[in-house]
N, C-alpha and C. Protein backbone atom coordinates (compact mmCIF):
# COMPACT_ATOMS: atom_id res chain seq x y z
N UNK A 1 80.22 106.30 116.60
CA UNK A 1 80.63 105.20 115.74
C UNK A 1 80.52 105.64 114.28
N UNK A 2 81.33 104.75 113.65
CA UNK A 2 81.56 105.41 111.78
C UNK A 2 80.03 104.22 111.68
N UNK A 3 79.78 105.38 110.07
CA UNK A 3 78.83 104.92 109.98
C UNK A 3 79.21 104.93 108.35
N UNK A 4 78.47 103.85 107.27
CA UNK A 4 78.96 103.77 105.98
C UNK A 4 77.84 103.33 104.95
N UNK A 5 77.45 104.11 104.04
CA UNK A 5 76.82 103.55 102.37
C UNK A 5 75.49 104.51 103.60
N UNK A 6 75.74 105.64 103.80
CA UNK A 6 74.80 106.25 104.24
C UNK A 6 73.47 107.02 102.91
N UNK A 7 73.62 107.37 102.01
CA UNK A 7 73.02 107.70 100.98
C UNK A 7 72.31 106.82 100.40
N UNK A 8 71.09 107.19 100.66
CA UNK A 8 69.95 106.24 100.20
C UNK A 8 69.69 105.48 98.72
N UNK A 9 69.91 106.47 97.77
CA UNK A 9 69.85 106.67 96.52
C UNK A 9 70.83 107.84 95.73
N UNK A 10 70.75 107.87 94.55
CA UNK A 10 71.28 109.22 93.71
C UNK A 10 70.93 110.36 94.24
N UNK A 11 69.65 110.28 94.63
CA UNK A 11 69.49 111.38 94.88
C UNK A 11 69.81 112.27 96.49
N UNK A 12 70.39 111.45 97.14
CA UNK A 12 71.37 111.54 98.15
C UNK A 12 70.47 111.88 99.62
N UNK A 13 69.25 110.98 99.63
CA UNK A 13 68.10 110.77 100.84
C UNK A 13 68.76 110.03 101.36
N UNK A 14 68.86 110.23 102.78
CA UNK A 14 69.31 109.53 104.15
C UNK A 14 68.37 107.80 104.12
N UNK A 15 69.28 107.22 103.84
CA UNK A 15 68.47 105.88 104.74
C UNK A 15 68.58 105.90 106.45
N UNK A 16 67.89 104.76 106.68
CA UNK A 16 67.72 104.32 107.88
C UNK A 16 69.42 104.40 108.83
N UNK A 17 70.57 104.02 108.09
CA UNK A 17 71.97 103.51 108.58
C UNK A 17 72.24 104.53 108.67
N UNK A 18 72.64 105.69 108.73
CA UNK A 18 72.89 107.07 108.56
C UNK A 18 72.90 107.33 109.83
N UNK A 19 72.52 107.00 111.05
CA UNK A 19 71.96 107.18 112.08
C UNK A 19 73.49 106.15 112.46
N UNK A 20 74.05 106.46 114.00
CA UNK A 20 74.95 106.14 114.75
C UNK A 20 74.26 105.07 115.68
N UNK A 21 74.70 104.12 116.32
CA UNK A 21 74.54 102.65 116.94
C UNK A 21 73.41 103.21 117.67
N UNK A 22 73.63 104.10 118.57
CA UNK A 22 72.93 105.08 119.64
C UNK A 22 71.75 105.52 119.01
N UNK A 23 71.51 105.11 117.86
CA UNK A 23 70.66 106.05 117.26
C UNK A 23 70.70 107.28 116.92
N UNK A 24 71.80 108.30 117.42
CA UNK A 24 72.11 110.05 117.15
C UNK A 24 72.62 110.05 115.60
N UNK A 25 71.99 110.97 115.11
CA UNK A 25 72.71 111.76 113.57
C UNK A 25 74.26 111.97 114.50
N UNK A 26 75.01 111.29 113.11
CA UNK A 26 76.79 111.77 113.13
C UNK A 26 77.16 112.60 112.30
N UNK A 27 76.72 113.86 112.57
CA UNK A 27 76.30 114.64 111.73
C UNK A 27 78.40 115.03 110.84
N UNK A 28 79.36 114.34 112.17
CA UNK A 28 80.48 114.72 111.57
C UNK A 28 80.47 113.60 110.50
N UNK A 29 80.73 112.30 110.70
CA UNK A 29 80.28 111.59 109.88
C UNK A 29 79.84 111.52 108.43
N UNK A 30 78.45 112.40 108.73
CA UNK A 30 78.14 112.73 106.94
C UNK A 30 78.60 113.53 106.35
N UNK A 31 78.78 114.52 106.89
CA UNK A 31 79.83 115.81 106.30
C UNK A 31 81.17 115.17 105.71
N UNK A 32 81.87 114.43 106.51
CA UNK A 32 82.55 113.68 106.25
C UNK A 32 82.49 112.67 104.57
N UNK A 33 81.93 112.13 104.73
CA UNK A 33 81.34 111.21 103.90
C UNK A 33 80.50 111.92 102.57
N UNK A 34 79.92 112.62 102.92
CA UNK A 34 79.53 113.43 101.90
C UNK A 34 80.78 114.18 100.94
N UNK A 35 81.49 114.63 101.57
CA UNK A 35 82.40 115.85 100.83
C UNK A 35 83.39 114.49 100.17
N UNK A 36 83.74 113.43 100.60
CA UNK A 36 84.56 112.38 99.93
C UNK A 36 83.65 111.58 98.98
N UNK A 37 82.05 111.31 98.86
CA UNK A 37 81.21 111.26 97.76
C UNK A 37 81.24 112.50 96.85
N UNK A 38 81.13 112.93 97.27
CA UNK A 38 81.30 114.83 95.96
C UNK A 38 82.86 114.59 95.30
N UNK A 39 83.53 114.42 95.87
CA UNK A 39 85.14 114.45 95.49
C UNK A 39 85.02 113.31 94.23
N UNK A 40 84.89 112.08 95.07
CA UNK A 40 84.32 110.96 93.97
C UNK A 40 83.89 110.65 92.59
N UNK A 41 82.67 111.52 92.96
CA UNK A 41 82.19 111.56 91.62
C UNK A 41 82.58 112.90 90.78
N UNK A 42 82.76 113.99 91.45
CA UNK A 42 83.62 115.24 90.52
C UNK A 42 84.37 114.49 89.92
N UNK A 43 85.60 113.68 90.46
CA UNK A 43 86.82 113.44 89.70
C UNK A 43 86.71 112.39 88.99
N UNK A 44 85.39 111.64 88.80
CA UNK A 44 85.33 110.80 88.29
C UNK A 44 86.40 109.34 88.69
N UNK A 45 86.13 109.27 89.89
CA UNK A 45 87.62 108.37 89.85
C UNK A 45 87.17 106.74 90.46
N UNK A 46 85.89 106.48 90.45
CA UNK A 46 84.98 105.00 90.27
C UNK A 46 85.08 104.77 88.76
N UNK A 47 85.03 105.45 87.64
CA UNK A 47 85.13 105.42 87.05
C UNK A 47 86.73 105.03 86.19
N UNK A 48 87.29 106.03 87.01
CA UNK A 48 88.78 105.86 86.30
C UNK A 48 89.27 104.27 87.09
N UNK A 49 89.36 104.06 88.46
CA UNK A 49 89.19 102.75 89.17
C UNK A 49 88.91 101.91 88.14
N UNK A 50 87.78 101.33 87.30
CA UNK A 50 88.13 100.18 86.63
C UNK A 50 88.96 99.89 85.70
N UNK A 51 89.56 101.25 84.90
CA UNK A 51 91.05 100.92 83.85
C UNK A 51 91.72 101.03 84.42
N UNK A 52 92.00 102.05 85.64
CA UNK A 52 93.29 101.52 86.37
C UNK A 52 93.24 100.09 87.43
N UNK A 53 92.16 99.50 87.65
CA UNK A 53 92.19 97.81 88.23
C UNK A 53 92.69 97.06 87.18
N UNK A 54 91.77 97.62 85.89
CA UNK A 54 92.28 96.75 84.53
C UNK A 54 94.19 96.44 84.64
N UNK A 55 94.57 97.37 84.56
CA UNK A 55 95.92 97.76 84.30
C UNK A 55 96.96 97.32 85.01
N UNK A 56 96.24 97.78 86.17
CA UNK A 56 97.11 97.09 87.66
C UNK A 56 97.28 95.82 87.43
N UNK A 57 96.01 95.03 87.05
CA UNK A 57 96.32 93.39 87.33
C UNK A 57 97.08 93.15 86.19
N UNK A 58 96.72 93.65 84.67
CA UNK A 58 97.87 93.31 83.91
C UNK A 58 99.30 93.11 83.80
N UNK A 59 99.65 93.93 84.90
CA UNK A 59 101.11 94.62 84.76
C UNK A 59 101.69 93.41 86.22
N UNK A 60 101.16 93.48 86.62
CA UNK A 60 101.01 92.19 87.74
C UNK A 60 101.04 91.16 87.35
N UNK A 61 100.51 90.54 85.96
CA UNK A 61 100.27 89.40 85.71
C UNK A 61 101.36 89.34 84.29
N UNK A 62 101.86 90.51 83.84
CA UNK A 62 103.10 90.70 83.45
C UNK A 62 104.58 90.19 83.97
N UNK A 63 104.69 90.78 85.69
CA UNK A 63 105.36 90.30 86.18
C UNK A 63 105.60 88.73 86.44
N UNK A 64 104.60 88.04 86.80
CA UNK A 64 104.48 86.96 87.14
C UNK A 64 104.90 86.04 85.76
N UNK A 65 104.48 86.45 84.72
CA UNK A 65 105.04 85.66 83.52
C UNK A 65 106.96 85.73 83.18
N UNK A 66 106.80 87.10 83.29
CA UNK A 66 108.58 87.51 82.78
C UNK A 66 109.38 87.24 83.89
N UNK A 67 109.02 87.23 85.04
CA UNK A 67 109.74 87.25 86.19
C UNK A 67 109.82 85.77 87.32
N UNK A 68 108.45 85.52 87.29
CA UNK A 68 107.84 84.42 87.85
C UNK A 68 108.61 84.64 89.53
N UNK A 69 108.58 86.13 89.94
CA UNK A 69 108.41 86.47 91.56
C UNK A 69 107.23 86.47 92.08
N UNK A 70 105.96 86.48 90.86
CA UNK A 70 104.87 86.37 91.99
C UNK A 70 104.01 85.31 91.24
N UNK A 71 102.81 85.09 91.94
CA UNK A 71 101.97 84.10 91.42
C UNK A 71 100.67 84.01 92.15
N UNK A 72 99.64 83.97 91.22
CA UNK A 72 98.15 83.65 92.50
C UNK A 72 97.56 84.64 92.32
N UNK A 73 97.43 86.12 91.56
CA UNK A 73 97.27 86.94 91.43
C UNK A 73 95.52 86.97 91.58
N UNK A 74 95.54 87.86 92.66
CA UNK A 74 93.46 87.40 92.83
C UNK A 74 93.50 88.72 93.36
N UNK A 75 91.80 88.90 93.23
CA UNK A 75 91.27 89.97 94.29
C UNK A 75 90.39 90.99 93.22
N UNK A 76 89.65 92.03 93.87
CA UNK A 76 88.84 93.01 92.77
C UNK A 76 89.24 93.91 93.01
N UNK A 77 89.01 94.66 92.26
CA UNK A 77 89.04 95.81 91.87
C UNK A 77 90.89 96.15 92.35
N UNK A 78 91.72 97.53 92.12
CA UNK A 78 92.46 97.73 93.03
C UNK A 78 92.80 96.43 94.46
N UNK A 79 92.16 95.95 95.01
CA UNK A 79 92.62 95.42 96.77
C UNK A 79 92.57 93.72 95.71
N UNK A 80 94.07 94.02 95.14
CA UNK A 80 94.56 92.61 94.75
C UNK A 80 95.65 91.57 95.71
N UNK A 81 95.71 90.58 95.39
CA UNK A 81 96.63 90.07 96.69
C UNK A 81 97.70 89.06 95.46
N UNK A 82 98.65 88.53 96.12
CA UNK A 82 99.35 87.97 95.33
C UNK A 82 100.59 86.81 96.17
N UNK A 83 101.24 85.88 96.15
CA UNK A 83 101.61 84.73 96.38
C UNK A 83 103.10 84.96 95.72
N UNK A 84 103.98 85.00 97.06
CA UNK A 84 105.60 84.87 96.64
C UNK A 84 106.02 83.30 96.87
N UNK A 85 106.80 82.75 96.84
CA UNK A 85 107.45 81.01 96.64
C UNK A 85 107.71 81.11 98.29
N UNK A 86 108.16 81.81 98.99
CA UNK A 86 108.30 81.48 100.58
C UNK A 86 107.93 82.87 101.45
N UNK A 87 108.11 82.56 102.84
CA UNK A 87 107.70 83.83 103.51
C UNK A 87 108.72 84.64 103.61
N UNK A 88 109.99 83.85 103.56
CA UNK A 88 111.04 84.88 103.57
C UNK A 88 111.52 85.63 102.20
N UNK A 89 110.96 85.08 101.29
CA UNK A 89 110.77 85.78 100.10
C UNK A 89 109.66 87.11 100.06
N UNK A 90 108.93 86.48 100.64
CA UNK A 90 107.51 87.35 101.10
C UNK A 90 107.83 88.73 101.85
N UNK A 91 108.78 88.77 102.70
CA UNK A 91 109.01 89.28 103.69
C UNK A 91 109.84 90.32 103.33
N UNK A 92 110.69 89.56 102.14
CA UNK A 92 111.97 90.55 101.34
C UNK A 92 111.51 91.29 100.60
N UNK A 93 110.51 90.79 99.52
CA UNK A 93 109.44 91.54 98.70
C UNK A 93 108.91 92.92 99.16
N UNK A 94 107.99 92.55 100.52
CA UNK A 94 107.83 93.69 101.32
C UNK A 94 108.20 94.76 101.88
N UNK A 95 109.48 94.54 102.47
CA UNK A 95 110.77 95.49 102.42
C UNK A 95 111.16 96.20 101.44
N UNK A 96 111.69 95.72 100.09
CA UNK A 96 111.89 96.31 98.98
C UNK A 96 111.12 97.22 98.32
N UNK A 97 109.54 97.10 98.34
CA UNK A 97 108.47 97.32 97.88
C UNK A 97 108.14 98.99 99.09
N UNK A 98 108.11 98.70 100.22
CA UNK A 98 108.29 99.77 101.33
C UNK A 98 109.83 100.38 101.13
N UNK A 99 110.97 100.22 100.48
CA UNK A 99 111.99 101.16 100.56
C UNK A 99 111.71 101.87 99.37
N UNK A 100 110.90 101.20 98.32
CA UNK A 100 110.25 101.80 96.79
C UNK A 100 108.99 102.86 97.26
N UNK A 101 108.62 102.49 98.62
CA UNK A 101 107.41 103.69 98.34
C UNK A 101 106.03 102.89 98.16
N UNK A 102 106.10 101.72 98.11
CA UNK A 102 104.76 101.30 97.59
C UNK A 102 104.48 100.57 99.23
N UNK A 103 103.00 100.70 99.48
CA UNK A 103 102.59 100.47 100.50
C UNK A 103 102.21 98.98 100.62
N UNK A 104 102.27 97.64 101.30
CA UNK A 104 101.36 96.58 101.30
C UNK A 104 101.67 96.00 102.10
N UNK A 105 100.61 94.98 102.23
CA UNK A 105 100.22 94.77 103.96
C UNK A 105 100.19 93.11 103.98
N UNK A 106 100.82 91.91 104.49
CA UNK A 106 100.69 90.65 104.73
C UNK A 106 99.18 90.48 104.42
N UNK A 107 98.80 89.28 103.87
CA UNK A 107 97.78 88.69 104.35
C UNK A 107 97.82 87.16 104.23
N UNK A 108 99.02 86.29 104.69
CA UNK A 108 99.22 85.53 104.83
C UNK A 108 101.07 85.29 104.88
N UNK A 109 101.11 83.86 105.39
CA UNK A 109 102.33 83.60 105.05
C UNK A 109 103.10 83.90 104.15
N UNK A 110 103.06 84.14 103.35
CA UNK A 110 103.69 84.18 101.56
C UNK A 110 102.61 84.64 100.68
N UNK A 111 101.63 85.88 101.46
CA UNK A 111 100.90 86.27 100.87
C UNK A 111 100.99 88.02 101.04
N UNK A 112 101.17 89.01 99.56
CA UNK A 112 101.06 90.15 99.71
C UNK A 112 99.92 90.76 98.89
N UNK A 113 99.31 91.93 99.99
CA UNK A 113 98.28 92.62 99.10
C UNK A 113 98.18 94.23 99.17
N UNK A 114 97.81 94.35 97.84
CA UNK A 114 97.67 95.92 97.81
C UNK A 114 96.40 96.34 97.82
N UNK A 115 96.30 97.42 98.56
CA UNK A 115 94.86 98.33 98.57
C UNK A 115 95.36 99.77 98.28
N UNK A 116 95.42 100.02 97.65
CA UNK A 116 96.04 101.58 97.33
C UNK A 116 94.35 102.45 97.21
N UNK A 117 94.72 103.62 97.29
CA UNK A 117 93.85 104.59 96.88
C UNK A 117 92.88 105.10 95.44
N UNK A 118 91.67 105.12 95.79
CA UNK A 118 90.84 105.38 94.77
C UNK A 118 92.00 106.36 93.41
N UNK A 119 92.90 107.31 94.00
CA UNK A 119 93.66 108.14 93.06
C UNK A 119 94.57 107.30 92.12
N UNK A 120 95.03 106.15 92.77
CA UNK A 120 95.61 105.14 91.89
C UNK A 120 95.96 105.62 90.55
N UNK A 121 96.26 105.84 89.83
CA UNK A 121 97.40 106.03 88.34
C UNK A 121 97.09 104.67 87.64
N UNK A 122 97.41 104.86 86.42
CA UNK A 122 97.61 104.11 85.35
C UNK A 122 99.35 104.61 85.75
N UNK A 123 100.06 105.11 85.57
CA UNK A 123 101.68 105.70 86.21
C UNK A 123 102.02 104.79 87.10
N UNK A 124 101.24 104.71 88.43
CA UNK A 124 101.13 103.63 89.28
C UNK A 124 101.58 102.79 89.48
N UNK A 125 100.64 102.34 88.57
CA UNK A 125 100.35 100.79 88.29
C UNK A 125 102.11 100.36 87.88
N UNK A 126 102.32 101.06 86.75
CA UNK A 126 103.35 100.89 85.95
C UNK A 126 104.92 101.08 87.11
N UNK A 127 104.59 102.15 88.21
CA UNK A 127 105.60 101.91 89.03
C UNK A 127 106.12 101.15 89.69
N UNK A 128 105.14 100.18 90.44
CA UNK A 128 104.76 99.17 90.85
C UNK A 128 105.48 98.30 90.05
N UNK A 129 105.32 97.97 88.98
CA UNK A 129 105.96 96.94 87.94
C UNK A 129 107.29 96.78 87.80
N UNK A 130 107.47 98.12 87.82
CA UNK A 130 108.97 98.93 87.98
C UNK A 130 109.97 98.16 88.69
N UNK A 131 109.03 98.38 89.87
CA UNK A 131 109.50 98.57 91.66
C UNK A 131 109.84 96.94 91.30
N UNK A 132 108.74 95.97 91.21
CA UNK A 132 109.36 94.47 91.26
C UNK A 132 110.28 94.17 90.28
N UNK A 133 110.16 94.47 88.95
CA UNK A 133 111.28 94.08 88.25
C UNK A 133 112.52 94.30 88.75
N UNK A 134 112.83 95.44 89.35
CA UNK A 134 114.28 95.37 90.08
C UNK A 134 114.77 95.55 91.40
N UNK A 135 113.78 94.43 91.72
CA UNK A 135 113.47 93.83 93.64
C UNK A 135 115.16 92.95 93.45
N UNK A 136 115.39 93.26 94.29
CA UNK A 136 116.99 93.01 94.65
C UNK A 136 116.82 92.74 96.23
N UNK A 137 116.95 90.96 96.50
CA UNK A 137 117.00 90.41 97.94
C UNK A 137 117.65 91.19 98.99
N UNK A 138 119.23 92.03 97.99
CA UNK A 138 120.55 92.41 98.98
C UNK A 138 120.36 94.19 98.42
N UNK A 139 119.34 95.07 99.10
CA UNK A 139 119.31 96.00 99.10
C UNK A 139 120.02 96.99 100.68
N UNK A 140 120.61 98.36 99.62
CA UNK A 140 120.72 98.92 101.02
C UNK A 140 119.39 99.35 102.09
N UNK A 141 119.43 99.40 102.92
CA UNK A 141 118.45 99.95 103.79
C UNK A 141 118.77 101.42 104.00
């Protein structure tokens, strides 16, 4: 079983959770988990994560003013969600947004959300913005 927030402290001592349901070290697991904590903090990218959340929601909440295709704009960090006027609007959004390249996943009727990757862009963000400003219902497939 995955196991998660295994690092005790900074100074990177095993807590108690570290340990698999069974009780056995997952020893793939931490290796695992470890080398994507090292990556993390090398690249600094918890860090870069809050100007690019900053940014993201701006440009989002950009749209929603100039455009008024979306609305409801919630959520932290990056894993924001957002509110189209119907589901079949919702639905078209999604499509368009997946023939653009950008990934997102229902979480309701007339509800779309993004969780993108810690690597996230300030570029991104801005593509994204892109991508809805010239969301077109009658696209080719």
């Amino acid at each position: 079983s995955e196991t998660g927030g295994f690092w005790g402290s900074q100074s990177h001592k095993l807590n108690d959770e570290a340990t698999s349901v069974q009780g056995e070290l997952n020893l793939h697991s931490l290796i695992r988990y470890g080398q994507i904590f090292k990556i993390t903090q090398n690249l600094n990218l918890l860090h870069l994560l809050g100007d690019t959340s900053l940014y993201l929601r701006l440009e989002l909440e950009r749209i929603e003013k100039e455009l008024r295709l979306i609305s409801n704009i919630r959520g932290y960090g990056t894993h924001l969600a957002f509110d189209l006027r119907t589901p079949e609007k919702c639905d078209s959004v999604q499509r368009w947004l997946w023939h653009t390249g950008v990934n997102t996943h229902k979480c309701g009727p007339k509800q779309l959300a993004l969780r993108p990757s810690l690597t996230l862009s300030i570029e991104d963000a801005s593509q994204l913005r892109k991508n809805l400003q010239y969301y077109t219902p009658h696209f080719q497939k």
